[in-house]
Structure formats: structure tokens, C-alpha cells
C-alpha atoms as a PDB file:
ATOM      1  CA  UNK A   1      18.605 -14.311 -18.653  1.00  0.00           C
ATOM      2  CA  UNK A   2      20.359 -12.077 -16.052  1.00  0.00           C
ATOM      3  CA  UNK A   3      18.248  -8.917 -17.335  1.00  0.00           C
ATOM      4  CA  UNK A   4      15.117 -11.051 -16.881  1.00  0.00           C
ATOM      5  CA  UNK A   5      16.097 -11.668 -13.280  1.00  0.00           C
ATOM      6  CA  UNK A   6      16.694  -8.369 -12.663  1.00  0.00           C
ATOM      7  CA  UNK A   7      13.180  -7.382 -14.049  1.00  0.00           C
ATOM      8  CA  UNK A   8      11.094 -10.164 -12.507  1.00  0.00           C
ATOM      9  CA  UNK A   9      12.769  -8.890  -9.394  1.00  0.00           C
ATOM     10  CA  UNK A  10      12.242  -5.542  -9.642  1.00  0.00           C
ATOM     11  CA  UNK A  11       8.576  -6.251 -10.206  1.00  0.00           C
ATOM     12  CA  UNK A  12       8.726  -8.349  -7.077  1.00  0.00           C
ATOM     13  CA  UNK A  13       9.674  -4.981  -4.826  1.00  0.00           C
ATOM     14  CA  UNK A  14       7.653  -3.175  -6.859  1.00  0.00           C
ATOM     15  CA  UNK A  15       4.653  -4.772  -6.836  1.00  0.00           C
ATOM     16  CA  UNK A  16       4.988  -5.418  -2.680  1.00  0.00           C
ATOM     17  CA  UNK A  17       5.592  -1.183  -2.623  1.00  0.00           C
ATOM     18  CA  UNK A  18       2.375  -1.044  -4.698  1.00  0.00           C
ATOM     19  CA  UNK A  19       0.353  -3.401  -2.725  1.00  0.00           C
ATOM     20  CA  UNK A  20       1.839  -1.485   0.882  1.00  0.00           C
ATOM     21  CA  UNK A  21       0.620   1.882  -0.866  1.00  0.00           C
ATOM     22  CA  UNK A  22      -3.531   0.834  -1.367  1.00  0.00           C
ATOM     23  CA  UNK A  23      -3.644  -1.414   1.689  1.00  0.00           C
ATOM     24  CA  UNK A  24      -5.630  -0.026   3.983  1.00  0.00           C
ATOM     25  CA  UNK A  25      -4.799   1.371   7.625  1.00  0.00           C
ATOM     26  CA  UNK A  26      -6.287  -1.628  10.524  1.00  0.00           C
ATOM     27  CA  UNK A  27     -10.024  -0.186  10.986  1.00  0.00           C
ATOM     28  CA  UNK A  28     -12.164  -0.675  14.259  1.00  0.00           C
ATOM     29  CA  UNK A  29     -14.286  -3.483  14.656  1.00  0.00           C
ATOM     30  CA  UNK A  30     -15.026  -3.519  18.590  1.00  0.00           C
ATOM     31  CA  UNK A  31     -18.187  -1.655  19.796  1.00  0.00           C
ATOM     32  CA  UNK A  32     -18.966   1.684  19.203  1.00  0.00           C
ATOM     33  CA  UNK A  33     -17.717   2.430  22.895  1.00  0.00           C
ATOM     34  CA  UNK A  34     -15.793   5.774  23.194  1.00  0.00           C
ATOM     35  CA  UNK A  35     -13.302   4.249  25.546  1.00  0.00           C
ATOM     36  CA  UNK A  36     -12.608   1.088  24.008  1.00  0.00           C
ATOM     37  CA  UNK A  37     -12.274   3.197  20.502  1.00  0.00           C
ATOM     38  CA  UNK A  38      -9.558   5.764  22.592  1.00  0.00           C
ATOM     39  CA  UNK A  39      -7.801   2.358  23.195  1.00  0.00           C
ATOM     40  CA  UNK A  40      -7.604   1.173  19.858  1.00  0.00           C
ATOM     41  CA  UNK A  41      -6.495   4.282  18.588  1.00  0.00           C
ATOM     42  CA  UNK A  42      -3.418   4.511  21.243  1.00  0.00           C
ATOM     43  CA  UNK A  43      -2.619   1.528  19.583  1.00  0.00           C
ATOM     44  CA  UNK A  44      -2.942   1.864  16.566  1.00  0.00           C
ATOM     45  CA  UNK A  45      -0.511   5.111  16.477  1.00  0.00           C
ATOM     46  CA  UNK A  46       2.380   2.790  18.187  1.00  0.00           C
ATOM     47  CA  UNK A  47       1.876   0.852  14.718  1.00  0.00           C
ATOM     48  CA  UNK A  48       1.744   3.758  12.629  1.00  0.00           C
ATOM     49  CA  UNK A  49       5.055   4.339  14.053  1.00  0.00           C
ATOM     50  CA  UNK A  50       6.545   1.512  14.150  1.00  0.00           C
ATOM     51  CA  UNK A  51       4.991   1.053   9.874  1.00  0.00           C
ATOM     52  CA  UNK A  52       6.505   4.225   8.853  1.00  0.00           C
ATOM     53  CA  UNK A  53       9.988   3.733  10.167  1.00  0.00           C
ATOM     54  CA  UNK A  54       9.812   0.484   9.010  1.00  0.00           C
ATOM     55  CA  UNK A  55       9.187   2.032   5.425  1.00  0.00           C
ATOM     56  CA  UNK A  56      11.269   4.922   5.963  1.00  0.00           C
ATOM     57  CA  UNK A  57      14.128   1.852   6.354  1.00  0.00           C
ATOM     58  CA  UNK A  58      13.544  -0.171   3.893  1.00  0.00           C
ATOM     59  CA  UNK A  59      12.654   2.989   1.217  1.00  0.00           C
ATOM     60  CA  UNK A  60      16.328   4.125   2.518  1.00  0.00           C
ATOM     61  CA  UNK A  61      18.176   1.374   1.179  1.00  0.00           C
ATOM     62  CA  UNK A  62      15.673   0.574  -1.835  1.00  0.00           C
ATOM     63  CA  UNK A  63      17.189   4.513  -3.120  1.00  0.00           C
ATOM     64  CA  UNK A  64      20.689   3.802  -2.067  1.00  0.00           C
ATOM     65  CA  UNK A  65      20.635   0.482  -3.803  1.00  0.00           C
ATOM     66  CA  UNK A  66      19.067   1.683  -7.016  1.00  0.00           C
ATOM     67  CA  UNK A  67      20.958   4.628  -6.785  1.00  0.00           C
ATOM     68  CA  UNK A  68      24.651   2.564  -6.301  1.00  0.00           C
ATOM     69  CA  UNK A  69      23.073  -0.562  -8.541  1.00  0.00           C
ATOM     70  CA  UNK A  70      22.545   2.290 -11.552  1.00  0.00           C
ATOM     71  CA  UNK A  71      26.222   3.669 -11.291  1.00  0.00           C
ATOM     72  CA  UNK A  72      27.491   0.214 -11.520  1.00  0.00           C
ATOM     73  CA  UNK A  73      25.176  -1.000 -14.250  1.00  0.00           C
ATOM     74  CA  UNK A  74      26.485  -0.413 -17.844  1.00  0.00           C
ATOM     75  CA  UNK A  75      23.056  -2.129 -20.262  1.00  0.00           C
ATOM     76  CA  UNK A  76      20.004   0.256 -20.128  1.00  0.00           C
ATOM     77  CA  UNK A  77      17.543  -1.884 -18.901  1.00  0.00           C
ATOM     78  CA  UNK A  78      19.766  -2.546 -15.861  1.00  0.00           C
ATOM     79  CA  UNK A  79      20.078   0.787 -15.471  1.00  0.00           C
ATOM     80  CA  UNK A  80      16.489   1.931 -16.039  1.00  0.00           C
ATOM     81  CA  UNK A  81      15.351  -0.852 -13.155  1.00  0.00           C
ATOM     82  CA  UNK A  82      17.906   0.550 -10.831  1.00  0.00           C
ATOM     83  CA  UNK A  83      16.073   4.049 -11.593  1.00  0.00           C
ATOM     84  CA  UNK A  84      12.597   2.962 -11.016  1.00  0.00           C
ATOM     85  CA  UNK A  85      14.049   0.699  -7.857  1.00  0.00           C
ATOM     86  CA  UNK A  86      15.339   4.380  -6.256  1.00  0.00           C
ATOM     87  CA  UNK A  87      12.387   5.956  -7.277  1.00  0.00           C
ATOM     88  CA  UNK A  88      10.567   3.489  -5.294  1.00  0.00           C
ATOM     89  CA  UNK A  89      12.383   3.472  -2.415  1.00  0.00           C
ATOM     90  CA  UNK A  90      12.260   7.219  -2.154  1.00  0.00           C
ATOM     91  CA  UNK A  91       8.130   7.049  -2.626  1.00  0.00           C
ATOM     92  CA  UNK A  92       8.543   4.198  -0.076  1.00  0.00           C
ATOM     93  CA  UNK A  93      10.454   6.754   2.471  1.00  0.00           C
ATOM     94  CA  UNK A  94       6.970   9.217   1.700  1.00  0.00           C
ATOM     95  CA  UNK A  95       5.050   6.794   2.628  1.00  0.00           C
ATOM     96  CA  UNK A  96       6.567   5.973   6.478  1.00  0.00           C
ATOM     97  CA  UNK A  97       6.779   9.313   6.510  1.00  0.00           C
ATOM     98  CA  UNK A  98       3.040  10.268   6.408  1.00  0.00           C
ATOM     99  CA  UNK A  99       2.033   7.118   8.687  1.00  0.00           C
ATOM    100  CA  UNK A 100       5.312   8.266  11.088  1.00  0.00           C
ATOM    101  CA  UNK A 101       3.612  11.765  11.273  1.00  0.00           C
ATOM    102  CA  UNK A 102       0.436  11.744  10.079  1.00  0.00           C
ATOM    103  CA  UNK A 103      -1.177   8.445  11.437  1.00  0.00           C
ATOM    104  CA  UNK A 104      -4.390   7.065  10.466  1.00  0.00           C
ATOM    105  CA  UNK A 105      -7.842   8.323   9.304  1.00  0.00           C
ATOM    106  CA  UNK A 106      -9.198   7.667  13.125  1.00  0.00           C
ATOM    107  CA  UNK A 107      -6.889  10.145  14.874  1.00  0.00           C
ATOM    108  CA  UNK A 108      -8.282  13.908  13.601  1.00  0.00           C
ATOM    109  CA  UNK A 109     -12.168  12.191  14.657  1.00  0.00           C
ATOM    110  CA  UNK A 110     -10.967  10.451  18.090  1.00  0.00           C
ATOM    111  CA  UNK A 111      -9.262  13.963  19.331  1.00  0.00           C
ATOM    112  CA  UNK A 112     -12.019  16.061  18.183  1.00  0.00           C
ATOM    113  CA  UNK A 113     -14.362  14.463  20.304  1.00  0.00           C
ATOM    114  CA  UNK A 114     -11.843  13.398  23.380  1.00  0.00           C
ATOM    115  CA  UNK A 115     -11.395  17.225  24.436  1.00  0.00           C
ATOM    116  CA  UNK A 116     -14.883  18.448  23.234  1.00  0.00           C
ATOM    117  CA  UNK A 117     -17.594  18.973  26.268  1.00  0.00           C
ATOM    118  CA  UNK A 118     -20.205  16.403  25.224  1.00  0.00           C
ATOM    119  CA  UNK A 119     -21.570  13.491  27.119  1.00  0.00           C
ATOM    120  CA  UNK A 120     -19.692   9.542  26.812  1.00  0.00           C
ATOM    121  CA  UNK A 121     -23.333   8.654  25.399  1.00  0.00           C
ATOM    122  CA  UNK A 122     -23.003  11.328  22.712  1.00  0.00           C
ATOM    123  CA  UNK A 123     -19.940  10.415  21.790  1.00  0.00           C
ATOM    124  CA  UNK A 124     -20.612   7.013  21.546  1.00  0.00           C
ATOM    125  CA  UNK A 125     -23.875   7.812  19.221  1.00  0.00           C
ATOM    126  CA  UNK A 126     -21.307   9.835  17.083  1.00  0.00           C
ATOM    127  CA  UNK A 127     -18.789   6.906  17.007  1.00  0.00           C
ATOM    128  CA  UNK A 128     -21.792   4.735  16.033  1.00  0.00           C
ATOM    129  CA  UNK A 129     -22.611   6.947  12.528  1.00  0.00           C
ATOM    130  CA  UNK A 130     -19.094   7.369  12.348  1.00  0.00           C
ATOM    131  CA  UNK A 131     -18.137   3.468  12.306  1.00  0.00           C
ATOM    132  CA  UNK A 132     -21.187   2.798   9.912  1.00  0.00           C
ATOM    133  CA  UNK A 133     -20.092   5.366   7.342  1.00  0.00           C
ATOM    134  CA  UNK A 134     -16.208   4.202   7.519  1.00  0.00           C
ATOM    135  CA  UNK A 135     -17.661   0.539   6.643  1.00  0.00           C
ATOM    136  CA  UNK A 136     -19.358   2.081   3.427  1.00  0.00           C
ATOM    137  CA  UNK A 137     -16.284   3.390   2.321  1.00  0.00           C
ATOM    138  CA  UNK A 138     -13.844   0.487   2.845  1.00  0.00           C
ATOM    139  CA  UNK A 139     -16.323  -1.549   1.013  1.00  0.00           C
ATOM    140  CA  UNK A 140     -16.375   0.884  -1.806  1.00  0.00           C
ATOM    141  CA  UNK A 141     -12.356   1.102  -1.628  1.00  0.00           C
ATOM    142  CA  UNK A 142     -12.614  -2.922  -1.531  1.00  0.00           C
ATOM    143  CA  UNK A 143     -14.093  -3.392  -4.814  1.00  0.00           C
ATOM    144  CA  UNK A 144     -12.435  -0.262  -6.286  1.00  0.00           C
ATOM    145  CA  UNK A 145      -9.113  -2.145  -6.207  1.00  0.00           C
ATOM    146  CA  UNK A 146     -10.827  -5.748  -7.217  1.00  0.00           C
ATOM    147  CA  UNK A 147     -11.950  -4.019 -10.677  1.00  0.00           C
ATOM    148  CA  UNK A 148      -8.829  -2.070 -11.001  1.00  0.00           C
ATOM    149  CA  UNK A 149      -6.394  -5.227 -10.638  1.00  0.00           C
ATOM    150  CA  UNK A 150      -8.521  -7.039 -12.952  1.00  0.00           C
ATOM    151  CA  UNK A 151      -8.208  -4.411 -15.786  1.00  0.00           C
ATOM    152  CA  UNK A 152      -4.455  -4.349 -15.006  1.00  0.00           C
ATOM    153  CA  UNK A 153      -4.342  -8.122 -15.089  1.00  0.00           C
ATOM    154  CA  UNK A 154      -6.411  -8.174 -18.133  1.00  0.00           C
ATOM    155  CA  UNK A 155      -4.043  -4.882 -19.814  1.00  0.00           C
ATOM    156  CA  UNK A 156      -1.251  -7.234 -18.636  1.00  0.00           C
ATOM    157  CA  UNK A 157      -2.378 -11.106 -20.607  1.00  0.00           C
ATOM    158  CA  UNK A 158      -3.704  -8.966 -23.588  1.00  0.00           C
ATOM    159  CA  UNK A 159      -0.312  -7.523 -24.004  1.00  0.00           C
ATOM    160  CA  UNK A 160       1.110 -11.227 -23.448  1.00  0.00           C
ATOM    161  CA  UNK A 161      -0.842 -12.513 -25.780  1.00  0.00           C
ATOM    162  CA  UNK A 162       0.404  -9.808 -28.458  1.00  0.00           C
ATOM    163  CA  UNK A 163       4.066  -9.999 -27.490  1.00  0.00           C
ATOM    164  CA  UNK A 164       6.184 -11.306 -29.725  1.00  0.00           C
ATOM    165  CA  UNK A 165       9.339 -11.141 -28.027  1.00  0.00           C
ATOM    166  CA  UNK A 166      10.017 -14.340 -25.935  1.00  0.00           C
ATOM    167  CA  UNK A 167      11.876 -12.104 -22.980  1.00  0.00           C
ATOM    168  CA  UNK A 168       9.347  -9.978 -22.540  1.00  0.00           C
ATOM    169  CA  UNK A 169       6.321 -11.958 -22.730  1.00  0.00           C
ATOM    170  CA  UNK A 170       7.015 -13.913 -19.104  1.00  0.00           C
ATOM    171  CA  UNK A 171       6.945 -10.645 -17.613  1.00  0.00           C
ATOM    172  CA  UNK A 172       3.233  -9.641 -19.176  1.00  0.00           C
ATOM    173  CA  UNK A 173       2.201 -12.941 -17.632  1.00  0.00           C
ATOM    174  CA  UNK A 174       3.921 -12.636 -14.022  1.00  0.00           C
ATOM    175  CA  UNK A 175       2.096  -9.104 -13.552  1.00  0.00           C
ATOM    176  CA  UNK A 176      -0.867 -10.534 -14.983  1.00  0.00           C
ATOM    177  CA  UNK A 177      -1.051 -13.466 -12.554  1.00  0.00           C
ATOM    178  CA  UNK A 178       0.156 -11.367  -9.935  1.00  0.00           C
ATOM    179  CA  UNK A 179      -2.722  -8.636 -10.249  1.00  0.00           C
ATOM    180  CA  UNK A 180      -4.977 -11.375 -10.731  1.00  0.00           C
ATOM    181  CA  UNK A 181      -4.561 -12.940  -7.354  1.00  0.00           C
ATOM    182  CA  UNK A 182      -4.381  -9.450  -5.631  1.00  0.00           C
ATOM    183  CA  UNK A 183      -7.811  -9.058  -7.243  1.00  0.00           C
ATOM    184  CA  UNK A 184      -9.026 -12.063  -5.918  1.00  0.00           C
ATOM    185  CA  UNK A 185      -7.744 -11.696  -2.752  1.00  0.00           C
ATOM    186  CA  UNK A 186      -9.416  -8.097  -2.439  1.00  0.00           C
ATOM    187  CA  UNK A 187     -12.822  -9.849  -3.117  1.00  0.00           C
ATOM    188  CA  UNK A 188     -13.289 -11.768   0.100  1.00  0.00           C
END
């Protein structure tokens, strides 16, 4: 029972480090006004900051714990979650690393244009293609990761529904149900 814990609580982490790597970054919905766009993009660094220490944090003592859980662990499978937990957190500390430094997709576009010598209603034409392309993509990403969770939640009930050992098989069905409601939450 205590190795099932373990598990169903490393898939916890894990799966909240999987759904924090495909989110998307926040995307601009306001007008396609160059000033109001400069504003949102101020912004929206601050947050990539403030996301990728956040991750760089919590990655931090994901590794240390995995990393101190694993010399402390003496079964395998404890051991081997410990592993993957570090391994996590260190992927994790990538992650706030390249929204710490990096940002968002909007930054490169925004200064490009800011310091170019073109007119606020060129810009604002430009933002206007740019916005409408962005919205194709995210749609495209949107339903990308609804048909991908639903082959992982239907990899995840077949192999449930073939398992014959009665520790294992809970687990099938938790990351089954789990990628099943990320699925249908991606579809709205």
C-alpha cells in the first residue's frame, strides 16, 4: 500500500509538471492597438518572471527531494520514483529558466517593431495579421493536445483493462481518468 502511495503521488507532481510544460503562455486578446499590446507585454514579462522563479523553486526542491528520498529508499520502485521525481524537478528548473530568460512568444515581435521607423498605423496593421495568425495556431495547439490526451487516456484504460496485477491496475486507471479530463478540459 505504501509503494502505491508513493506512485499515485508521484504521478500527482508529475502529471501537474506535465500539464505546466504544454500550457500555453497568456496570449493577447485586447485590440490590435500597438500601445495597448506594449502594455500587455510589460506585463506579461513581470509574470514570466515571477513563473520561472516560481519553477526554478519548486524544480529545486522536487531534485533535492528525489535526490535525498532515493538515498534513503531501500525497495526499487521507491527508489526509481525518487529518480523520475529529481528528474522532474531538474526539467522543472529548465523550464523557469527559459520563461525567467527567455519570456514569451510576443517579446522578439513587440521589440522588432517598437524601435523600427514605421508609422503607429503600420504597426498596428502588422499587429492585426500578427494576432490573427497567433489565433490559428493556438487553436491548432488546442486540439493537438485534446487528441493526444485522449490516445494517452485510451493507451492508459487499454492497459487497465489487460492488467492483471491488482497494484498496478489503479494506477492505469488514475492516468487514464486524469488524461481524460485534461482532454476535455482542452476542448472548450
Amino acid at each position: 500500500m505504501r509503494s502505491l502511495l508513493l506512485v499515485l503521488s508521484f504521478i500527482v507532481f508529475t502529471t501537474s509538471q506535465a500539464q505546466a510544460f504544454m500550457s500555453g503562455d497568456a496570449h493577447y486578446q485586447g485590440l490590435p492597438e500597438w500601445s495597448q499590446f506594449g502594455k500587455f507585454v510589460k506585463e506579461q514579462q513581470e509574470e514570466d518572471e515571477r513563473l520561472g522563479l516560481s519553477y526554478m523553486i519548486s524544480g529545486g526542491i522536487a531534485a533535492i527531494g528525489g535526490v535525498v528520498g532515493y538515498d534513503q529508499s531501500e525497495d526499487a520502485l521507491s527508489r526509481s520514483v525518487y529518480a523520475i521525481t529529481s528528474t522532474v524537478g531538474i526539467a522543472a528548473i529548465g523550464l523557469g529558466a527559459s520563461h525567467y530568460w527567455t519570456g514569451n512568444e510576443y517579446d522578439s515581435f513587440f521589440y522588432a517593431l517598437e524601435h523600427s521607423n514605421i508609422s503607429a498605423q503600420e504597426k498596428n496593421r502588422i499587429l492585426q495579421r500578427y494576432l490573427e495568425k497567433e489565433k490559428e495556431k493556438r487553436e491548432s495547439r488546442r486540439w493537438i493536445r485534446v487528441v493526444t490526451h485522449s490516445l494517452i487516456a485510451i493507451a492508459n484504460f487499454y492497459s487497465a483493462s489487460r492488467e492483471t496485477n491488482g497494484d498496478v491496475k489503479p494506477v492505469f486507471v488514475f492516468l487514464g481518468t486524469v488524461n481524460t479530463v485534461l482532454a476535455v478540459s482542452y476542448s472548450f
